[in-house]
PDB file of N, CA and C in Angstrom:
ATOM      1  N   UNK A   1      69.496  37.010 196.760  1.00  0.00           N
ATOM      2  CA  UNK A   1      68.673  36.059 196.013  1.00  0.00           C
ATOM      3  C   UNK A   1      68.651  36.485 194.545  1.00  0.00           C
ATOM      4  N   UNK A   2      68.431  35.383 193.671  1.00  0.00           N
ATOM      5  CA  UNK A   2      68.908  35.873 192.315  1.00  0.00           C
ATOM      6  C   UNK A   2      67.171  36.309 191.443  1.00  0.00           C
ATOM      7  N   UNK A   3      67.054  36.891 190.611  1.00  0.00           N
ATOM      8  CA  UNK A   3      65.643  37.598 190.287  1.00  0.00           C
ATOM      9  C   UNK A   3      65.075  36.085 189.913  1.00  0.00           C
ATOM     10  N   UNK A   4      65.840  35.216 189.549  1.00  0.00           N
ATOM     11  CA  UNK A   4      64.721  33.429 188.875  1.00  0.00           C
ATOM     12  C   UNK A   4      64.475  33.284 189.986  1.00  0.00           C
ATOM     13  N   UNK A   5      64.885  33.282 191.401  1.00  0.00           N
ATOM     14  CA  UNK A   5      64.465  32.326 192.433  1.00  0.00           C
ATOM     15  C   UNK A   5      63.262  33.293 193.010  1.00  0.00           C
ATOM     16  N   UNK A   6      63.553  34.663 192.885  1.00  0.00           N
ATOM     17  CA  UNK A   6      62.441  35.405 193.731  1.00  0.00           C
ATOM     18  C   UNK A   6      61.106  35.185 192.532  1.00  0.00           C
ATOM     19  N   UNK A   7      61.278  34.850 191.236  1.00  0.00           N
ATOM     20  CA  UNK A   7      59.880  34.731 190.120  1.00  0.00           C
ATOM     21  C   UNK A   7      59.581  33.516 190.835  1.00  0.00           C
ATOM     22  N   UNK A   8      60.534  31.809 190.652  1.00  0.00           N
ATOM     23  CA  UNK A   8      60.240  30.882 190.782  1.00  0.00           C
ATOM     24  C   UNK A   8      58.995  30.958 191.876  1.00  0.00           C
ATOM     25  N   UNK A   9      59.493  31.760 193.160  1.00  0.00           N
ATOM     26  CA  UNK A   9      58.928  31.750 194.172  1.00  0.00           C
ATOM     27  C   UNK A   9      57.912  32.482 195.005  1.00  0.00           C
ATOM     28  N   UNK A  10      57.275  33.248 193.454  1.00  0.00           N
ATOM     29  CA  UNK A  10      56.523  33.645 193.577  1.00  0.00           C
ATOM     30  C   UNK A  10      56.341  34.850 195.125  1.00  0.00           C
ATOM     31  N   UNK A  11      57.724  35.628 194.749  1.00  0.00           N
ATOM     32  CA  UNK A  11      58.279  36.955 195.826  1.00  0.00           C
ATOM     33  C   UNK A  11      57.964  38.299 194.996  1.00  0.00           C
ATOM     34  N   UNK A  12      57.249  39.196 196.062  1.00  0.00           N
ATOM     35  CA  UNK A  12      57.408  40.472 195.209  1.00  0.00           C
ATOM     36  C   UNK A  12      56.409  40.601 194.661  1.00  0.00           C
ATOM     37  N   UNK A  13      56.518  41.525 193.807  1.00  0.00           N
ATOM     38  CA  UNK A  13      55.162  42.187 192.326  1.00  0.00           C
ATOM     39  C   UNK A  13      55.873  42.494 190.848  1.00  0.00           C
ATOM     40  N   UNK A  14      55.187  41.804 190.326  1.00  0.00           N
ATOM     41  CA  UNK A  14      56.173  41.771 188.837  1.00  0.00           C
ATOM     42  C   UNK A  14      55.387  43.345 187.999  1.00  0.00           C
ATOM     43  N   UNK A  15      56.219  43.957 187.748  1.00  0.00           N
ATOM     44  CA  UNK A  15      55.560  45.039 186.853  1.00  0.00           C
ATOM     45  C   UNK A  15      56.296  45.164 185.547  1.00  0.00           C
ATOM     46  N   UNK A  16      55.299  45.229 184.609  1.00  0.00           N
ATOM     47  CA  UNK A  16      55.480  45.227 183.352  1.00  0.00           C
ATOM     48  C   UNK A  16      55.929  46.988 182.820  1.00  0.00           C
ATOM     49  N   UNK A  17      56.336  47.158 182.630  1.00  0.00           N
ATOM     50  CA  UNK A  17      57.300  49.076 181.960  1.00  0.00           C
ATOM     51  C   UNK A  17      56.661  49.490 180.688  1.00  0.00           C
ATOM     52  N   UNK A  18      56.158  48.625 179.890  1.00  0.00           N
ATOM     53  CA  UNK A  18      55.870  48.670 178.583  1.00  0.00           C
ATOM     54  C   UNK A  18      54.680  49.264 178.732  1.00  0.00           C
ATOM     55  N   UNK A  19      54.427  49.892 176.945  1.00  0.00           N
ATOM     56  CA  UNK A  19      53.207  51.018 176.935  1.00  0.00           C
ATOM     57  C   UNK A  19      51.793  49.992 177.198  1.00  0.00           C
ATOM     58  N   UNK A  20      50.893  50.222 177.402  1.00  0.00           N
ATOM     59  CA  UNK A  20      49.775  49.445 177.713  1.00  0.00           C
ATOM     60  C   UNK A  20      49.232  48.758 176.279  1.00  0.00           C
ATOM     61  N   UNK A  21      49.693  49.287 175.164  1.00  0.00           N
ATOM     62  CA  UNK A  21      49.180  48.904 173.811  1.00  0.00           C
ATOM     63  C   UNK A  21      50.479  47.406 173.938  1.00  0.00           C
ATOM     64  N   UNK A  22      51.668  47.716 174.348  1.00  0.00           N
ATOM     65  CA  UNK A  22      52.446  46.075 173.919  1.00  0.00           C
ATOM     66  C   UNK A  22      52.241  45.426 175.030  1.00  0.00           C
ATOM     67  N   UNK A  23      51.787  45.225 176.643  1.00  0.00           N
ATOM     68  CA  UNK A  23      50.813  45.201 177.265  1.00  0.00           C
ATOM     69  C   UNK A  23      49.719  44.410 177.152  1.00  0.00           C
ATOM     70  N   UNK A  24      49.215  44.563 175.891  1.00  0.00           N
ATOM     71  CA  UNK A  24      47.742  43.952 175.463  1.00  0.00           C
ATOM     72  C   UNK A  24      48.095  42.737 174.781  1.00  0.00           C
ATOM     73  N   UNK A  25      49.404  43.263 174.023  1.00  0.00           N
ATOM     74  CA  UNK A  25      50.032  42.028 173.100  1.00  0.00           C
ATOM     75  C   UNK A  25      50.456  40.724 173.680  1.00  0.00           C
ATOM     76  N   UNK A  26      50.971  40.637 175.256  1.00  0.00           N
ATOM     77  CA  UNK A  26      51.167  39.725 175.722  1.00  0.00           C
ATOM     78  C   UNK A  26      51.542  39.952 176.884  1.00  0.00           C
ATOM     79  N   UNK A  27      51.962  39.643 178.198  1.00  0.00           N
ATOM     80  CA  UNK A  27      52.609  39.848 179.436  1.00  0.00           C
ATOM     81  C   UNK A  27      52.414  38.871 180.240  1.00  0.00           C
ATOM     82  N   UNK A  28      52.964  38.740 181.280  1.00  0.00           N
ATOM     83  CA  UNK A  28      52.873  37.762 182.231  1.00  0.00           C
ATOM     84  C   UNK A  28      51.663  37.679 183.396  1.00  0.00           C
ATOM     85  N   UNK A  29      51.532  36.595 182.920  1.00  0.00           N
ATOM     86  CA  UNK A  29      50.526  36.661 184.106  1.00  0.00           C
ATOM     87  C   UNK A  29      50.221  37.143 185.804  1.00  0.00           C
ATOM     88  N   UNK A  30      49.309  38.069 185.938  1.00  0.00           N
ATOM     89  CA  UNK A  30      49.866  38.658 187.252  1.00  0.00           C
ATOM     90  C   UNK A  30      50.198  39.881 187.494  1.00  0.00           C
ATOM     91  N   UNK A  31      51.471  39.741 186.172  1.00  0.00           N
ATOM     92  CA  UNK A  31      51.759  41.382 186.288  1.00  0.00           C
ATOM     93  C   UNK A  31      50.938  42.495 186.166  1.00  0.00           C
ATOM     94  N   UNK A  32      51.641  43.799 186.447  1.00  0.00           N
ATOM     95  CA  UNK A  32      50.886  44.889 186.555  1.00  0.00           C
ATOM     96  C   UNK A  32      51.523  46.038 185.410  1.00  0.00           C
ATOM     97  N   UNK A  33      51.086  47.104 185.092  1.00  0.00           N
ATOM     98  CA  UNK A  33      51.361  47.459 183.703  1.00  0.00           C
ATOM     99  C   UNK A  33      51.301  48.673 183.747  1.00  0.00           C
ATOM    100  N   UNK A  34      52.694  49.411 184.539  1.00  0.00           N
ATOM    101  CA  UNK A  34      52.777  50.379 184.372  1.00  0.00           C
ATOM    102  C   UNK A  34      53.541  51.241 183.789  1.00  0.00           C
ATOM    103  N   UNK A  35      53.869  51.913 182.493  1.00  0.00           N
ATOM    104  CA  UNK A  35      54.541  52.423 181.897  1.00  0.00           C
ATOM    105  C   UNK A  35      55.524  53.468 182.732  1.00  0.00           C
ATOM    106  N   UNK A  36      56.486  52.916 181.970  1.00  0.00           N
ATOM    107  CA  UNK A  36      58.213  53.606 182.562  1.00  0.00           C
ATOM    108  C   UNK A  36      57.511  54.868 182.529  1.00  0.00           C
ATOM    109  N   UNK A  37      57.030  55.905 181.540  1.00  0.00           N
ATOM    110  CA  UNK A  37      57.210  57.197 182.293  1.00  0.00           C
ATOM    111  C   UNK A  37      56.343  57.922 183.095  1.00  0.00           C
ATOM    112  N   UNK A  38      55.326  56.359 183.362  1.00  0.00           N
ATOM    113  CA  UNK A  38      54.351  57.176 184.550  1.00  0.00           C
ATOM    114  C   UNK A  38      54.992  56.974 186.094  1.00  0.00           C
ATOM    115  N   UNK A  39      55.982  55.862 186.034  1.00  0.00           N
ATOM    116  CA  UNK A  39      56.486  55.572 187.198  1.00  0.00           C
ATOM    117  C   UNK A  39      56.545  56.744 188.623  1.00  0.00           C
ATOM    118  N   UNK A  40      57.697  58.288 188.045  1.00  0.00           N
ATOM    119  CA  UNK A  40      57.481  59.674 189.041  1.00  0.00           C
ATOM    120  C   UNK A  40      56.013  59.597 189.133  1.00  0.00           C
ATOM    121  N   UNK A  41      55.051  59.340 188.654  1.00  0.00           N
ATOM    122  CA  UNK A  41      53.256  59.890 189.114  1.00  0.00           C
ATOM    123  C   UNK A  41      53.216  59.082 189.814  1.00  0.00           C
ATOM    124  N   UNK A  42      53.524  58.072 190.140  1.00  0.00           N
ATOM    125  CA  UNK A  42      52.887  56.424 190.333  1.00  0.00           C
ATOM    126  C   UNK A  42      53.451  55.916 192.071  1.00  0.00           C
ATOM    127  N   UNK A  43      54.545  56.543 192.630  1.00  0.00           N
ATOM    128  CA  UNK A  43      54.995  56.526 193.504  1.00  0.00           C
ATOM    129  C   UNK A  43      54.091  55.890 194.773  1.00  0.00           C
ATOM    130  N   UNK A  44      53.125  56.448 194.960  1.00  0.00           N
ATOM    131  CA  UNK A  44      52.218  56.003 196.061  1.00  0.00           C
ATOM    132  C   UNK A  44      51.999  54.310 195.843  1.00  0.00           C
ATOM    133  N   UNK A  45      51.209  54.313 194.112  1.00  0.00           N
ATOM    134  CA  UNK A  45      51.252  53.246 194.056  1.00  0.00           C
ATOM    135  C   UNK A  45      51.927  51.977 194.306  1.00  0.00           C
ATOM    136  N   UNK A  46      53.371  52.080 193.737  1.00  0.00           N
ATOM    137  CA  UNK A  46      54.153  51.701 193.861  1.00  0.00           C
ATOM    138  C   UNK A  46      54.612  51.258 195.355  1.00  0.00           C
ATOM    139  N   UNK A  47      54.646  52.198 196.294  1.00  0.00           N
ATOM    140  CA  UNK A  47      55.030  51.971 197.614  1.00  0.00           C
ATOM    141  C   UNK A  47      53.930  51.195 198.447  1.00  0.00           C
ATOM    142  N   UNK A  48      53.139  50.964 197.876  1.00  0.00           N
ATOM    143  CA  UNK A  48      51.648  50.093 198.387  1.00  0.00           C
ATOM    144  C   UNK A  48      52.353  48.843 197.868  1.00  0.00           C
ATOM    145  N   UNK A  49      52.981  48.463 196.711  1.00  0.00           N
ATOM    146  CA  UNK A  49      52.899  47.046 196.368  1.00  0.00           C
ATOM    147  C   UNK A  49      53.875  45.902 197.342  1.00  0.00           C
ATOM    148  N   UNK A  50      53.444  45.245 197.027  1.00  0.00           N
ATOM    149  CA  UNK A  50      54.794  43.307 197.847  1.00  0.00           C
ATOM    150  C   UNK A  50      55.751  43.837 197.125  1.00  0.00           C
ATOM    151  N   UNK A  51      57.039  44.236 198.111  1.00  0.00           N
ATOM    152  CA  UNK A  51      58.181  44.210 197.421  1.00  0.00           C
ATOM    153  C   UNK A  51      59.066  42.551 197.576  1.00  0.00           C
ATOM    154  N   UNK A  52      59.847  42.258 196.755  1.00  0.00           N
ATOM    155  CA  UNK A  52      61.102  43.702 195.996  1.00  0.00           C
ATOM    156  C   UNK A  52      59.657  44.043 194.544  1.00  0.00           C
ATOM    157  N   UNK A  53      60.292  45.149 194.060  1.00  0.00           N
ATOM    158  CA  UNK A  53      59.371  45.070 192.571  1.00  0.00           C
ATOM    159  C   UNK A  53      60.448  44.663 191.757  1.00  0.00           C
ATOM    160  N   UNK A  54      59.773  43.526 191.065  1.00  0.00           N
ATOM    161  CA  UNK A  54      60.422  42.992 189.941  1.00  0.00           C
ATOM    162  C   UNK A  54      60.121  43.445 188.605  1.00  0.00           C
ATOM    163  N   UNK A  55      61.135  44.961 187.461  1.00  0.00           N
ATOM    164  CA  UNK A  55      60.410  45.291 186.518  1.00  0.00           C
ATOM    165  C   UNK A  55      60.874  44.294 185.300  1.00  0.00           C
ATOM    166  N   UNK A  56      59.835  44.287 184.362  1.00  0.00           N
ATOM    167  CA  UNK A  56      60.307  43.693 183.145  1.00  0.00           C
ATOM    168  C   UNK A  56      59.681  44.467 181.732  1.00  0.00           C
ATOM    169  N   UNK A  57      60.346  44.171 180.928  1.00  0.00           N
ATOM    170  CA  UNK A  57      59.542  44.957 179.739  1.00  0.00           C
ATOM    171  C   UNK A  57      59.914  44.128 178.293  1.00  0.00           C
ATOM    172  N   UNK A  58      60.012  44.760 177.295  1.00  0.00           N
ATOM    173  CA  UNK A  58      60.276  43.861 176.198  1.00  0.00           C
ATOM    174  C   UNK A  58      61.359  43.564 175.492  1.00  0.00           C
ATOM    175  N   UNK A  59      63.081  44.662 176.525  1.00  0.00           N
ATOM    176  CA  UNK A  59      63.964  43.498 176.303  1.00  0.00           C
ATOM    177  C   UNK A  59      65.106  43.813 177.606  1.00  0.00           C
ATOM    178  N   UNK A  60      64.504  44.343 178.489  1.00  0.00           N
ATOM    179  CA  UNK A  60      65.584  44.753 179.451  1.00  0.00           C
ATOM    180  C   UNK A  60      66.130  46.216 179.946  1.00  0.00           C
ATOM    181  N   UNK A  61      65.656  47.155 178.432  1.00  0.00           N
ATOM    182  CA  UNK A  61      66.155  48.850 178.768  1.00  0.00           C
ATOM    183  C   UNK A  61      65.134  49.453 179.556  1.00  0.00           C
ATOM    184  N   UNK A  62      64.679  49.412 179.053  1.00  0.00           N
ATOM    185  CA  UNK A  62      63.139  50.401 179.947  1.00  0.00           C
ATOM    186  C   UNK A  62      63.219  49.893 181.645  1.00  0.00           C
ATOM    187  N   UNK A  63      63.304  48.327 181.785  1.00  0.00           N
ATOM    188  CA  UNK A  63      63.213  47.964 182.921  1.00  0.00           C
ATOM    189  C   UNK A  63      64.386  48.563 183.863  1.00  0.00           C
ATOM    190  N   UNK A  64      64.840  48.109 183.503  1.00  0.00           N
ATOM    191  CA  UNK A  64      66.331  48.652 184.219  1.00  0.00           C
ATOM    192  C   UNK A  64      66.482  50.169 184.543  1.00  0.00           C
ATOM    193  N   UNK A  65      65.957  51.171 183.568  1.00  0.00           N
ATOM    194  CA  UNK A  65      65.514  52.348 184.391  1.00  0.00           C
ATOM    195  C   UNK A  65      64.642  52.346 185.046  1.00  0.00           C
ATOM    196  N   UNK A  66      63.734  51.442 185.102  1.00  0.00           N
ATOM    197  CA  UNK A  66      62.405  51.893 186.084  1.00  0.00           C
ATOM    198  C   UNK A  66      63.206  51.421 187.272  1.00  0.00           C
ATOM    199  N   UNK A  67      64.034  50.087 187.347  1.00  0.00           N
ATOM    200  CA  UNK A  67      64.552  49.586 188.604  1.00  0.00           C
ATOM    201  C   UNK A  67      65.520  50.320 189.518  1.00  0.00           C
ATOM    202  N   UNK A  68      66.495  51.139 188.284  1.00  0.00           N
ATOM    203  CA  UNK A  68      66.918  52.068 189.353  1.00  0.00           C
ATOM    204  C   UNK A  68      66.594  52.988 189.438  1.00  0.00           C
ATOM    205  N   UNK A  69      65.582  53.825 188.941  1.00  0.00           N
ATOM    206  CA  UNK A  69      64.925  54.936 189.548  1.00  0.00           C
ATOM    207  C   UNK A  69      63.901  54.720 190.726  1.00  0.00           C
ATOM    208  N   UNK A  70      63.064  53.698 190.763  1.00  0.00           N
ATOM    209  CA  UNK A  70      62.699  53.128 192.237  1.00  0.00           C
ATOM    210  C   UNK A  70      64.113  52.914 192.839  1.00  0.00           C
ATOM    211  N   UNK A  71      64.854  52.142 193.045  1.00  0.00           N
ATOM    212  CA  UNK A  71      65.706  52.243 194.050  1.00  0.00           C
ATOM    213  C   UNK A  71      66.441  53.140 194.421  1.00  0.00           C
ATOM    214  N   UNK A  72      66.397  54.253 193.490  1.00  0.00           N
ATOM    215  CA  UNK A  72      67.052  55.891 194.177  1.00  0.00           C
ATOM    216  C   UNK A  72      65.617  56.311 195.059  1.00  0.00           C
ATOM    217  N   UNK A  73      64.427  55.718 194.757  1.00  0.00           N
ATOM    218  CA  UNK A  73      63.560  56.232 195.447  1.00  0.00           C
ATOM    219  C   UNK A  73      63.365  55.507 196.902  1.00  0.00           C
ATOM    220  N   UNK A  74      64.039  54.701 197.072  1.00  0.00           N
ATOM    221  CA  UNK A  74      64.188  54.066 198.528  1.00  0.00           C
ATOM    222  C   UNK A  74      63.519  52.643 198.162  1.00  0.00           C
ATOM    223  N   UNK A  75      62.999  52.588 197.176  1.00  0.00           N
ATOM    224  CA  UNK A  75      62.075  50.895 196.885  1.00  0.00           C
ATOM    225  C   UNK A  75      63.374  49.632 196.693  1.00  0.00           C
ATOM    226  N   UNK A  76      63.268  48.441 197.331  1.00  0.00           N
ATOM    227  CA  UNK A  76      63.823  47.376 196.584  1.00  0.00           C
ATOM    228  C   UNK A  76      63.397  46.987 195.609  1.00  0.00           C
ATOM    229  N   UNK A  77      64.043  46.855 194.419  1.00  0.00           N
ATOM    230  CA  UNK A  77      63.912  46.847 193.173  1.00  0.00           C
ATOM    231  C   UNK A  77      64.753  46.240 192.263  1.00  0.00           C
ATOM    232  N   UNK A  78      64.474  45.738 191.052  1.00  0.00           N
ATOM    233  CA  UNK A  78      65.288  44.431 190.507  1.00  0.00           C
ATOM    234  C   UNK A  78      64.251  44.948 188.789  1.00  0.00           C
ATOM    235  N   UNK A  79      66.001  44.845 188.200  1.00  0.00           N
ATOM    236  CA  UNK A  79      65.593  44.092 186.684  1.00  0.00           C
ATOM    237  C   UNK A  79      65.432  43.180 186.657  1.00  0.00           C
ATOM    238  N   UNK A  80      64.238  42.521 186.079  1.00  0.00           N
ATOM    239  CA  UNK A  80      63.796  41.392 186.059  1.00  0.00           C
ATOM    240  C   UNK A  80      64.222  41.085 183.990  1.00  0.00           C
ATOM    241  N   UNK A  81      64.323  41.986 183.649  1.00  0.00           N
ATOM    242  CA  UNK A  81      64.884  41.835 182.076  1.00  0.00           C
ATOM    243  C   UNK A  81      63.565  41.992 181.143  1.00  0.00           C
ATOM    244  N   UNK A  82      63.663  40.772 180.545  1.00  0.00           N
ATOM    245  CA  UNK A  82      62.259  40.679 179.037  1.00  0.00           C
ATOM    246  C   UNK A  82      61.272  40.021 179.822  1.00  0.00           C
ATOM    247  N   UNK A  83      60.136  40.510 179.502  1.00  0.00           N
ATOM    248  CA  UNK A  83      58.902  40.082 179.954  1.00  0.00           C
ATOM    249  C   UNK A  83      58.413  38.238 179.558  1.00  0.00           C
ATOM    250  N   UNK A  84      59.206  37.900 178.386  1.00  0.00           N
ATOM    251  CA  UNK A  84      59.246  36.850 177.829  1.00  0.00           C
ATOM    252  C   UNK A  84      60.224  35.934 179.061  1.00  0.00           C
ATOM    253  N   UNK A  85      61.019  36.143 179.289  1.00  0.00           N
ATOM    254  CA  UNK A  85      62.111  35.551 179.823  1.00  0.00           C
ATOM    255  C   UNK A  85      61.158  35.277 181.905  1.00  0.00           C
ATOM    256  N   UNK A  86      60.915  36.718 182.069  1.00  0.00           N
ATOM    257  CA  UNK A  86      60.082  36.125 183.331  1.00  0.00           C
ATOM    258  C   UNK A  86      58.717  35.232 183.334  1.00  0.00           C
ATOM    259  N   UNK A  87      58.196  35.405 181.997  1.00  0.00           N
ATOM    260  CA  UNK A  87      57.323  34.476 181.838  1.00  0.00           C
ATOM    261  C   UNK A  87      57.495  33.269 181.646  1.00  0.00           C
ATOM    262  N   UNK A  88      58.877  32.270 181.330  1.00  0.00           N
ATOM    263  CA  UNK A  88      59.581  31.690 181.345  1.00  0.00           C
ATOM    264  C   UNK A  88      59.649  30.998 182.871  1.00  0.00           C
ATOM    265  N   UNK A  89      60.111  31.970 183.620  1.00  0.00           N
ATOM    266  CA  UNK A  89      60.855  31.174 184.990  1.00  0.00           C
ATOM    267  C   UNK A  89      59.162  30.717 185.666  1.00  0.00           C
ATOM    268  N   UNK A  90      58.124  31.957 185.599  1.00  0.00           N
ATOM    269  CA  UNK A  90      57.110  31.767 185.967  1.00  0.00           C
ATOM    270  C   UNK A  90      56.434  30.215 185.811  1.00  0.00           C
ATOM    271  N   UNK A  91      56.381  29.941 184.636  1.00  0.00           N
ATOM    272  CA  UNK A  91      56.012  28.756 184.086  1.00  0.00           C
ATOM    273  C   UNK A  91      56.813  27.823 184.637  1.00  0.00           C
ATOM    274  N   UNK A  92      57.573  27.913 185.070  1.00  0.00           N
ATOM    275  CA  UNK A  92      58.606  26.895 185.842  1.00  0.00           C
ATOM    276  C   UNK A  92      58.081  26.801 187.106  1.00  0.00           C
ATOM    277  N   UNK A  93      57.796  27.948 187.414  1.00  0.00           N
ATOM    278  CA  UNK A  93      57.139  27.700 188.891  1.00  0.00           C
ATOM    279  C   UNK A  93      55.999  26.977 189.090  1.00  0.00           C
ATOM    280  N   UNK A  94      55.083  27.360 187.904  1.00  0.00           N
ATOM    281  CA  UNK A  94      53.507  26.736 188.084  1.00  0.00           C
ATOM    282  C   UNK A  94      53.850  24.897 187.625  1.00  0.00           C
ATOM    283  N   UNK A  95      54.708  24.408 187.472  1.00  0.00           N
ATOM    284  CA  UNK A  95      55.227  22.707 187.160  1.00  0.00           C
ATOM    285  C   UNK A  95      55.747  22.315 188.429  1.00  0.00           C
ATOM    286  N   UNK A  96      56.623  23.207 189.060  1.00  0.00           N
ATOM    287  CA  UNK A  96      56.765  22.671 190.450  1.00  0.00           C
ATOM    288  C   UNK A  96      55.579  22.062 191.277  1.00  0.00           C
TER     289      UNK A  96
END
């Protein structure tokens, strides 16, 4: 399944990578806001959430390590890219 259809469809837990200060500046609704380098602390958390986790941040780098460092950690996991861009498909969903 491609990461628009699992947002469209409201699959998973969207987590935001970015520091909690850009965070404040804007994010998607829903998401959760946990900074890329708390992710190793965060593990428990993490394994509690609706997978797949979908990360996003503010243009794709950060996410993409958080995604495959959860998935070396056994999590299904997905770059979801710019936080702008999933907020995007999101909004597509809430018109359906």
């Amino acid at each position: 399944m491609h990461i628009e259809q699992l947002i469209t469809n409201n699959d998973g837990t969207i987590i935001d990578v970015r520091t909690p200060r850009e965070f404040m500046g804007g994010h998607v609704a829903g998401s959760i806001n946990i900074p890329v380098v708390e992710l190793p602390y965060r593990m428990k958390d993490l394994k509690e959430l609706s997978p797949p986790l979908l990360f996003c941040c503010a243009s794709g780098n950060r996410s993409g390590h958080a995604a495959q460092f959860c998935t070396n950690q056994g999590l299904e996991s997905y770059n979801a890219g710019a936080w702008t861009t999933v907020n995007y498909y999101k909004s597509l969903a809430s018109q359906l």
